[in-house]
Protein backbone atom coordinates (compact mmCIF):
# COMPACT_ATOMS: atom_id res chain seq x y z
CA UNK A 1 -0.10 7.37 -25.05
CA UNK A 2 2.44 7.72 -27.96
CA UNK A 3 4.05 10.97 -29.31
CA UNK A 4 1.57 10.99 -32.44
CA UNK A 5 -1.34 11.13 -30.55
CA UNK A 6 0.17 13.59 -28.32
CA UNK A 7 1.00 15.41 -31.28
CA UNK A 8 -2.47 15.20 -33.00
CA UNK A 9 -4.16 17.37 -29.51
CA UNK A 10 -1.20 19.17 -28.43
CA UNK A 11 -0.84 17.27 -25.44
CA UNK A 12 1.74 17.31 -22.91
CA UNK A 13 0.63 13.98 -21.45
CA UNK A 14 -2.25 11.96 -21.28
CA UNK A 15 -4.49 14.11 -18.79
CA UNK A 16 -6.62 11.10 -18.46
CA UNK A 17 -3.65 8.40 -17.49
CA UNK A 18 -3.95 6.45 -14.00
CA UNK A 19 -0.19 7.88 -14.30
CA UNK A 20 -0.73 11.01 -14.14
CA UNK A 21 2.47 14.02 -13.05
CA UNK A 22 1.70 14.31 -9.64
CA UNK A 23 2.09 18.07 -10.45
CA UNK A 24 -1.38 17.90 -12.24
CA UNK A 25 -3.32 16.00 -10.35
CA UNK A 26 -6.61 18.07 -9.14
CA UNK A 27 -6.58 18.59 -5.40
CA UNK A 28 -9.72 20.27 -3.67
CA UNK A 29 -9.86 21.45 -0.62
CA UNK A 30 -10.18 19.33 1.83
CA UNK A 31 -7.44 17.06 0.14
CA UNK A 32 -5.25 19.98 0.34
CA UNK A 33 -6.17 20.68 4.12
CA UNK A 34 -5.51 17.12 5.26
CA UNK A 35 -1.93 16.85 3.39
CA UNK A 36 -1.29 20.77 4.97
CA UNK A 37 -1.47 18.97 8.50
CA UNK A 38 0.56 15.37 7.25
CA UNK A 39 3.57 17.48 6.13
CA UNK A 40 3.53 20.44 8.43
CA UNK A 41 2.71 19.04 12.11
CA UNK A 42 1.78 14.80 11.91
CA UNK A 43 5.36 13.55 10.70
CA UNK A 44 7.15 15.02 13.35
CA UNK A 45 4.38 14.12 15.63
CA UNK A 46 3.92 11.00 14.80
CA UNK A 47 0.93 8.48 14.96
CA UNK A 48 -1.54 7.56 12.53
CA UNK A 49 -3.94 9.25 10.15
CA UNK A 50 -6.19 7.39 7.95
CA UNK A 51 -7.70 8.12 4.44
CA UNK A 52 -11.40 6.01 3.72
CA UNK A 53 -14.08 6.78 1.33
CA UNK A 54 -15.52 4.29 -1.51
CA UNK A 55 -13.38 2.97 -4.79
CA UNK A 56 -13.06 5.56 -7.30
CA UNK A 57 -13.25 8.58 -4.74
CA UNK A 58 -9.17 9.56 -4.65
CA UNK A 59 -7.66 7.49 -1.90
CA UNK A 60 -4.76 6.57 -3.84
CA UNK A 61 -4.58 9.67 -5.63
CA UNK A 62 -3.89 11.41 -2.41
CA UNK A 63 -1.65 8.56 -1.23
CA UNK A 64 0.12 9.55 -4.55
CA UNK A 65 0.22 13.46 -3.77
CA UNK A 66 1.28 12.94 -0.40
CA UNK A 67 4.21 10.73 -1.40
CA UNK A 68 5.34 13.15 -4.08
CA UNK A 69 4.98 16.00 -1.13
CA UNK A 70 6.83 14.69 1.50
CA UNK A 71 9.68 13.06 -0.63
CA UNK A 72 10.51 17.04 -1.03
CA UNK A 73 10.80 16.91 3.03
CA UNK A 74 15.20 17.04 3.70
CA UNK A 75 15.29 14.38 6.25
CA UNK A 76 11.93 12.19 5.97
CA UNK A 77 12.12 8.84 4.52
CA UNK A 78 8.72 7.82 2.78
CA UNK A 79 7.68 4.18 2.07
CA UNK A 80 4.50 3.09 0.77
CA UNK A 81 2.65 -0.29 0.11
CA UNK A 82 0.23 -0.55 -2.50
CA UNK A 83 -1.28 -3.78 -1.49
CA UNK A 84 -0.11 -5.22 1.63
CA UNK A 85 0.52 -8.69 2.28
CA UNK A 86 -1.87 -10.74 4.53
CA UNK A 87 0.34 -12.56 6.76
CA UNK A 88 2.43 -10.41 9.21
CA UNK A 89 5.94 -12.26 8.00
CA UNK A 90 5.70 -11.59 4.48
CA UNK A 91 4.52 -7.75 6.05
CA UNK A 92 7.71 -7.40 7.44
CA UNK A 93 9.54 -8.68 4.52
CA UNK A 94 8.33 -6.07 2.51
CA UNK A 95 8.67 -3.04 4.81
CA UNK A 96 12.32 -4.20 5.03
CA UNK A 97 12.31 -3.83 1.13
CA UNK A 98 11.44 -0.37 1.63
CA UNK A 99 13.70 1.02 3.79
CA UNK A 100 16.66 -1.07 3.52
CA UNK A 101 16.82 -3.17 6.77
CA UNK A 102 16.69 -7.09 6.65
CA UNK A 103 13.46 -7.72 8.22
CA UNK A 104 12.97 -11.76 8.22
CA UNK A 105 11.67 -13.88 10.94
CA UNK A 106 13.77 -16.76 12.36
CA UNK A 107 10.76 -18.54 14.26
CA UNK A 108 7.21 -17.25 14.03
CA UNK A 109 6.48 -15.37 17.64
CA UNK A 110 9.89 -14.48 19.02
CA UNK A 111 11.14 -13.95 16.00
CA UNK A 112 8.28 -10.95 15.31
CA UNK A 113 9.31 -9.44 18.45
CA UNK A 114 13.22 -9.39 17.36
CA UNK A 115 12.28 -7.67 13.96
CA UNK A 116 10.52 -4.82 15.82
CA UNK A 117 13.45 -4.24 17.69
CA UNK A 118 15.75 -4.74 15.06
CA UNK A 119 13.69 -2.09 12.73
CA UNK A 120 13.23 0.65 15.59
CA UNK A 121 17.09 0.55 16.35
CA UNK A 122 17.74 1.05 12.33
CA UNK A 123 15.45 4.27 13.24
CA UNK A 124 17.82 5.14 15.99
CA UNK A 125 20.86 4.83 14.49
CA UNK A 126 20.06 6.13 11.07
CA UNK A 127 18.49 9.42 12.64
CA UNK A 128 15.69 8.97 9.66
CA UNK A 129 12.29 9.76 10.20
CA UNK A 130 10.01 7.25 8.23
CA UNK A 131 6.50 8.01 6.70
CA UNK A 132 5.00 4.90 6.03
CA UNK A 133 2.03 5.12 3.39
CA UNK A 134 -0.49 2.40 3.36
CA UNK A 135 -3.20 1.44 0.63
CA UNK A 136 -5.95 -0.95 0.58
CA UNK A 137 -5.13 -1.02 4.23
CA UNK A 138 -8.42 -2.85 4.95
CA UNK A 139 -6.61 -5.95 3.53
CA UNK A 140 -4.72 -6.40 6.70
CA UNK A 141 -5.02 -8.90 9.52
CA UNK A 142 -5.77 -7.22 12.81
CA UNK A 143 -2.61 -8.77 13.74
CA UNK A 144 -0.67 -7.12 11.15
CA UNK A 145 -2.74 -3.53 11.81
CA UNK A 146 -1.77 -4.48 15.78
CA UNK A 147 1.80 -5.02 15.16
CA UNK A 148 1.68 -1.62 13.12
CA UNK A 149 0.66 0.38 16.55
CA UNK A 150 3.47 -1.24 18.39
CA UNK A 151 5.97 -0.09 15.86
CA UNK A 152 4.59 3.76 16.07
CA UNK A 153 4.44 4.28 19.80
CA UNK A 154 8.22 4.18 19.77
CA UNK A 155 10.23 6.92 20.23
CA UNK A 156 13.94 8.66 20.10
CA UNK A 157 15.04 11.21 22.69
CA UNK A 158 10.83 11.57 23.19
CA UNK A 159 10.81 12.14 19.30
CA UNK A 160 8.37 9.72 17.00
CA UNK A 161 10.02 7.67 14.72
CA UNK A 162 7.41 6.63 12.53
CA UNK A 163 4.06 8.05 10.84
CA UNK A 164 1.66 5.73 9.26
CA UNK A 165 -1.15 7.16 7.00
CA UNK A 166 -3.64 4.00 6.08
CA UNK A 167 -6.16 4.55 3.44
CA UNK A 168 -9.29 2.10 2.52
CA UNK A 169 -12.21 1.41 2.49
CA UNK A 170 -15.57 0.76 4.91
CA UNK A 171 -13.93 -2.46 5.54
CA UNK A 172 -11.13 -0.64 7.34
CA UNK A 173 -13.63 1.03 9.47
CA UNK A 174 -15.22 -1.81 10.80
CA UNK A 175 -11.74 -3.22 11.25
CA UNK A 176 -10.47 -0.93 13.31
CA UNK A 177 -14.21 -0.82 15.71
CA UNK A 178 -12.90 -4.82 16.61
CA UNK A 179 -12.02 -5.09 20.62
CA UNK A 180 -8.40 -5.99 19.47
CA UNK A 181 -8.01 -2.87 17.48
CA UNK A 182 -9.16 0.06 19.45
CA UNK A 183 -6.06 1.05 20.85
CA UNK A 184 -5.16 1.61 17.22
CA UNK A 185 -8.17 3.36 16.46
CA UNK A 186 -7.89 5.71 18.95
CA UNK A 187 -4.39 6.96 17.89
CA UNK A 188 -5.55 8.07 14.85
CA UNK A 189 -5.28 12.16 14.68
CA UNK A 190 -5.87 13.03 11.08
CA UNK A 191 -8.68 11.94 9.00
CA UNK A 192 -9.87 12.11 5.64
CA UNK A 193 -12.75 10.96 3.86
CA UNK A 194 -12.94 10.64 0.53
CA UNK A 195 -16.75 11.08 -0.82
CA UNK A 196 -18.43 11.06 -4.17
CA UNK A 197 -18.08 14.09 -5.95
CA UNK A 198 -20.69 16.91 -6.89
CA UNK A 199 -21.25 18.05 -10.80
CA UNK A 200 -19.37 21.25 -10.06
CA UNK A 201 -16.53 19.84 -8.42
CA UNK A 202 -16.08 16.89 -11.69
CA UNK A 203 -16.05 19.79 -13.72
CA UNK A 204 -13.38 21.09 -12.09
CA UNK A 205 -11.34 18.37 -12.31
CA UNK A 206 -12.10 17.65 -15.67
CA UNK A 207 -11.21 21.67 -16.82
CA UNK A 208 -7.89 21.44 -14.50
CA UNK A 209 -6.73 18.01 -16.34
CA UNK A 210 -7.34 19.20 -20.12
CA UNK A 211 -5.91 22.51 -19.40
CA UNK A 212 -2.78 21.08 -17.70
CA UNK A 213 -2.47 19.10 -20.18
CA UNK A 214 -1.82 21.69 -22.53
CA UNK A 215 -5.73 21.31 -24.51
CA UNK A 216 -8.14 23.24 -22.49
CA UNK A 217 -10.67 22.95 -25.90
CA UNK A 218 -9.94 19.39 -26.52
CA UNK A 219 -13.53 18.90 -25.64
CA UNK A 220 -16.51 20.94 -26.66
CA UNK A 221 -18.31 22.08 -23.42
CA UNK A 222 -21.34 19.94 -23.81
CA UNK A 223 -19.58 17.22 -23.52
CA UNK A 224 -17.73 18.12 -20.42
CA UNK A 225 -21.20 18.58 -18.87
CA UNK A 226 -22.38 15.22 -20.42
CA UNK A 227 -19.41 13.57 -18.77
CA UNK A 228 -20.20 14.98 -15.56
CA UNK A 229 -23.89 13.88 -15.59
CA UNK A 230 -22.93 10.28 -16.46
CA UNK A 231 -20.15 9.74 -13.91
CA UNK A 232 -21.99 9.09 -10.86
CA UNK A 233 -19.62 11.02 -8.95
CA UNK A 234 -16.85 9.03 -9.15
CA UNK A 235 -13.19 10.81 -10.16
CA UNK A 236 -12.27 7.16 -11.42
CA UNK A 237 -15.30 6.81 -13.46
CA UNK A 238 -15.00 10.27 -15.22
CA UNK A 239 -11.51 9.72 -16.21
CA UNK A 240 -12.26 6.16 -17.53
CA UNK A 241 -14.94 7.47 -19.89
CA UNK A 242 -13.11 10.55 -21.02
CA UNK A 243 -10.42 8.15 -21.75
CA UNK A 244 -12.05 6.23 -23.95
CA UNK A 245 -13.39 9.13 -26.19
CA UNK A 246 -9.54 10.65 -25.94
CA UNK A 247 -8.76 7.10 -27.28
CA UNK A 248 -11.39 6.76 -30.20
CA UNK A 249 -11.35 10.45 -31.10
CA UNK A 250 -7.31 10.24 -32.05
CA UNK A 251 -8.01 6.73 -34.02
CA UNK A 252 -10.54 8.90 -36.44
CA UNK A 253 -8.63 12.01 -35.83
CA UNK A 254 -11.36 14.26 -34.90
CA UNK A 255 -10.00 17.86 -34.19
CA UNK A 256 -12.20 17.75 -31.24
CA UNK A 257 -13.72 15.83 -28.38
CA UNK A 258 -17.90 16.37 -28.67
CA UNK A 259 -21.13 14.68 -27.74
CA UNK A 260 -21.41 13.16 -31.13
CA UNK A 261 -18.65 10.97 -30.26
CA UNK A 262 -20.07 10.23 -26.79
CA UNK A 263 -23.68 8.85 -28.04
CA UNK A 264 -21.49 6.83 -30.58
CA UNK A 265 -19.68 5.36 -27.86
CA UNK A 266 -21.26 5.17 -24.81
CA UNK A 267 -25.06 4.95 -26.33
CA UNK A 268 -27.37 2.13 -25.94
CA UNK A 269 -28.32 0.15 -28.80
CA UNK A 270 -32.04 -0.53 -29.19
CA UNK A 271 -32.44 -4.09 -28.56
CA UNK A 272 -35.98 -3.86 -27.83
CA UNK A 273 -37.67 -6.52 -30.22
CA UNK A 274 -40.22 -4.49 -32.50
CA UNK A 275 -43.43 -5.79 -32.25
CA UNK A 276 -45.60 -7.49 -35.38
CA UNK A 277 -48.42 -5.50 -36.89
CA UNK A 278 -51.65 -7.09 -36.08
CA UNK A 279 -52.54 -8.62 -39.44
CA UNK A 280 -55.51 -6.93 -41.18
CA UNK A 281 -58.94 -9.27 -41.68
């Protein structure tokens, strides 16, 4: 969003932007609950914890918060993977990326086994202690999610070296109830799930972004109420409409956000084809 339209709502950023400061970002609850016990007991215990809930609900939003959270931590090393690669080699490329260690096969099965070695001794001898943030973790191979449990039950001086938070989707549920996969399954200690939200609590959210932003009038309170009726419960979906009126709104420069604008918008044309009057005898 440029500095005009900024200017034109006395913005301080776009409160509706999939970029959003981390420092605004609504948390309830039960979001602020489950990234309590991440920073405070799980990365110095170790071991998995897994976000799931449907698209739209927040996963990656609380990947985000988390991230920002723990990067505060003075000696934890975060990495995170937006969309993980499919086969385990290119896997390991990437998580070398991350953390600085030259992670690349020489020959497809031994070679695996000397790049989990080779990454758990960087752990040891750089004293770090790695959070490893996962999204869209349902993308994985059950090889990949296996290899993943190998490289968290190691351990320094009976110290964890690595915690993995994976977040996705029912797919990664019914991953992880495969025979291969249990032992994974059954490590995880922290869950979250991520569920559609009620009227009240899109409300919220929506009266937490336009006052952070610096506008809490920028939209008349019908239409924050209209918004929350027509967004199915869905964070993403609310955001996405109100963005699109934010959008409009600043190319007629409207001095505020109201319903009027949403039925021009979002309404339905009638297409309905009018019927004929029955000709007269």
């Amino acid at each position: 969003m440029n500095h005009k339209l900024l200017a034109l709502y006395g913005l301080k950023f776009n409160p509706f932007s999939p970029e959003l400061p981390t420092k605004a970002i609504f948390v309830p609850p039960k979001v602020e609950n489950f990234c309590w016990r991440i920073e405070h007991a799980q990365v110095r215990e170790g071991g998995f914890a897994m976000i799931h809930g449907d698209p739209g609900t927040g996963k990656s939003v609380v990947l985000r918060l988390l991230a920002q959270r723990l990067s505060n931590l003075p000696d934890i090393t975060v990495g995170a993977i937006n969309h993980p690669q499919s086969n385990l080699a290119d896997f390991y490329r990437e998580l070398g990326d991350i953390f600085g260690v030259g992670l690349r096969p020489s020959n497809r099965w031994a070679g695996f086994k000397a790049l989990r070695e080779r990454w758990l001794s960087h752990l040891e001898s750089s004293r770090i202690r790695a959070v490893l943030l996962i999204d869209e973790a349902q993308e994985m191979t059950p090889q990949a999610l296996s290899e993943l449990r190998l490289l968290s039950s190691a351990c320094f001086d009976s110290q964890p070296l690595l915690c993995i938070v994976l977040a996705g989707d029912a797919r990664l549920i019914e991953k992880l109830r495969h025979d291969d996969l249990v032992p994974l399954g059954s490590r995880i200690r922290t869950r979250l799930t991520t569920e559609f939200a009620s009227r009240q609590e899109l409300l919220a959210c929506l009266e937490h972004l336009l006052a952070d932003a610096g506008n809490a009038s920028l939209m008349t309170p019908q239409l924050r109420h209209t918004l929350c009726d027509h967004a199915a419960g869905n964070y993403r979906i609310l955001t996405t409409m109100a963005a699109e009126l934010l959008a409009v709104g600043a190319q007629r420069e409207l001095a505020q956000l109201d319903e009027k604008l949403y039925l021009d918008v979002f309404a339905q044309p009638d297409t309905a084809p009018k019927r004929r009057a029955a000709p007269t005898r």
